[in-house]
Protein backbone atom coordinates (compact mmCIF):
# COMPACT_ATOMS: atom_id res chain seq x y z
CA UNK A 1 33.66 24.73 -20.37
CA UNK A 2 34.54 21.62 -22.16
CA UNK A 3 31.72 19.51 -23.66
CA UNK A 4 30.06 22.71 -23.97
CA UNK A 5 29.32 24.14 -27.23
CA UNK A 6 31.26 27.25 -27.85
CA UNK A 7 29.42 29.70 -29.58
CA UNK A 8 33.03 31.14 -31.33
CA UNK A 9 33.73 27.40 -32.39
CA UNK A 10 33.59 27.20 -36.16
CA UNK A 11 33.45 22.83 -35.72
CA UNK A 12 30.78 23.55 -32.99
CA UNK A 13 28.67 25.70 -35.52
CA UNK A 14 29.18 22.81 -37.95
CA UNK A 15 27.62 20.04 -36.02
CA UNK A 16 24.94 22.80 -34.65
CA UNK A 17 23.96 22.78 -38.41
CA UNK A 18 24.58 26.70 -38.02
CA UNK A 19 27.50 26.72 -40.74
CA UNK A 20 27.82 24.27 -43.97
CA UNK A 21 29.87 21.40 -44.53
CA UNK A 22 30.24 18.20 -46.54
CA UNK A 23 29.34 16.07 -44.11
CA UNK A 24 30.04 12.21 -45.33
CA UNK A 25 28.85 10.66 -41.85
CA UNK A 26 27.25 11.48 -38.38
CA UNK A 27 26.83 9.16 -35.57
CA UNK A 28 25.56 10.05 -32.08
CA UNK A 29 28.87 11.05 -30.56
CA UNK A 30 30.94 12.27 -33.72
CA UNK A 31 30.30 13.95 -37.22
CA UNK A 32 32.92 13.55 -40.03
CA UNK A 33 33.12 15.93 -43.17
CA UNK A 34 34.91 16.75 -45.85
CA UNK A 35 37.93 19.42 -45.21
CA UNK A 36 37.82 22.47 -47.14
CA UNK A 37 41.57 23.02 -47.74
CA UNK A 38 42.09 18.87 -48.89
CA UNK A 39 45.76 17.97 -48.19
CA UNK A 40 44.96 14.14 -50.18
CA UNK A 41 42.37 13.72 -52.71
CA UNK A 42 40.63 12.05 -49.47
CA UNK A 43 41.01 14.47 -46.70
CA UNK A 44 38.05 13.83 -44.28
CA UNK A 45 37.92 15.72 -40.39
CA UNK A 46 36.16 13.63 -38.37
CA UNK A 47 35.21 15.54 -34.76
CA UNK A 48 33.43 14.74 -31.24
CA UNK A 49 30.15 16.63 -31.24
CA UNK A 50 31.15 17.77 -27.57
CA UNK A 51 33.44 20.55 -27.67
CA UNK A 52 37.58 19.89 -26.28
CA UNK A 53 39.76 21.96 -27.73
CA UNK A 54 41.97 19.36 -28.74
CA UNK A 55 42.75 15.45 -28.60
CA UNK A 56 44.58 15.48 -25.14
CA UNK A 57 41.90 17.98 -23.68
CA UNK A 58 39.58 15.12 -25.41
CA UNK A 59 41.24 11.47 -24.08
CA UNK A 60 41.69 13.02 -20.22
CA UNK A 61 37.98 14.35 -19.59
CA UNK A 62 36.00 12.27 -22.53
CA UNK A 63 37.41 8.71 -23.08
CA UNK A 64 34.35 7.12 -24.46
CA UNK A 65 33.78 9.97 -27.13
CA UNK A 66 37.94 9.48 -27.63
CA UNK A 67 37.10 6.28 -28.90
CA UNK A 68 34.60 6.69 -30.42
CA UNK A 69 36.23 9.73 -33.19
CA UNK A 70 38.92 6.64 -33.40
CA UNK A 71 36.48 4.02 -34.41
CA UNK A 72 35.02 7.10 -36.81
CA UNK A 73 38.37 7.43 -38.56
CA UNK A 74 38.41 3.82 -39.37
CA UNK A 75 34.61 3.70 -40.93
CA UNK A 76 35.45 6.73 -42.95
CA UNK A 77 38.33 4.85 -44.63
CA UNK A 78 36.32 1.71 -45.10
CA UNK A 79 33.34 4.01 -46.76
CA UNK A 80 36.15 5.76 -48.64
CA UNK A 81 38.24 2.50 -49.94
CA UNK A 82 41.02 3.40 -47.92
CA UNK A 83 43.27 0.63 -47.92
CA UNK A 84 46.18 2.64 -46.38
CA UNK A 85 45.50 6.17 -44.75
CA UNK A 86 47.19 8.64 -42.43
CA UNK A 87 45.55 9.88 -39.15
CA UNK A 88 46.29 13.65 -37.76
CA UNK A 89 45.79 14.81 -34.31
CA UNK A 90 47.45 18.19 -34.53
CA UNK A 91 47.65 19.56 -30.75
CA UNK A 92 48.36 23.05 -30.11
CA UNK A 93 49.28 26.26 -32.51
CA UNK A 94 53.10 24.63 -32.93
CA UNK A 95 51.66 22.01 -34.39
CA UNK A 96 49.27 22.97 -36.92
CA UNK A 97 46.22 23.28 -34.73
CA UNK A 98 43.94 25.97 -35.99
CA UNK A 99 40.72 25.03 -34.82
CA UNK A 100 40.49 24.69 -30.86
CA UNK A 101 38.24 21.64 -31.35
CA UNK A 102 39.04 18.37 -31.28
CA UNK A 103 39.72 16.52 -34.35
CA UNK A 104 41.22 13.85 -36.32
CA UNK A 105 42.11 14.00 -39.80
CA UNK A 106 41.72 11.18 -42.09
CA UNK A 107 44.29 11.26 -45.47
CA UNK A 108 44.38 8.96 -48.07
CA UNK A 109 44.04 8.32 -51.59
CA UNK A 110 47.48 9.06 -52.60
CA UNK A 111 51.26 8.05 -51.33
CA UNK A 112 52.34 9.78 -47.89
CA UNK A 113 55.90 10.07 -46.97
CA UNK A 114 57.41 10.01 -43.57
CA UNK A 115 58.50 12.40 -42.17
CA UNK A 116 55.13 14.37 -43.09
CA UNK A 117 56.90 17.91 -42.85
């Protein structure tokens, strides 16, 4: 059910504390880390604690907690001297998705070109 924690969800197990990660900050609704496979030499997932399987699922039944991963991205790059950074929201298996939880990723710390592949 979504908001639920999903015992099969490896981001769920993350924020249960269950599973390790390099977390770099928490608030009450999100929890940001570091990802393990970096794409940028900053490369920082920053997820709802709730579980949607992915941003649309997220923005239609959670608004608030939409928002609020948003407002996450943005004080990760601050905390990580972003000055310019790229934000992901990869939806669904043809686009990259491979966790079926919500979450944006925050790049940075090198040029990005457009398109990004």
């Amino acid at each position: 059910m979504a908001g639920e924690p999903q015992n099969d969800c490896l981001f769920c197990r993350i924020v249960a504390g269950e599973i390790p990660a390099t977390i770099v900050r928490k608030t009450e609704t999100t929890v940001a880390f570091r990802d393990i496979n970096p794409q940028a030499p900053t490369h920082v997932l920053v997820i709802p604690k709730a579980h949607y399987e992915n941003a649309a699922e997220l923005a239609a039944g959670a608004p608030r907690i939409a928002a609020d991963v948003l407002a996450e991205t943005k004080a990760v790059a601050d905390a990580e001297g972003l000055d310019s950074y790229r934000l992901v929201f990869n939806t669904g298996s043809g686009a990259g998705q491979t966790v079926w939880h919500a979450h944006a990723h925050v790049l940075g710390g090198r040029g990005l070109q457009w398109p990004p592949g």
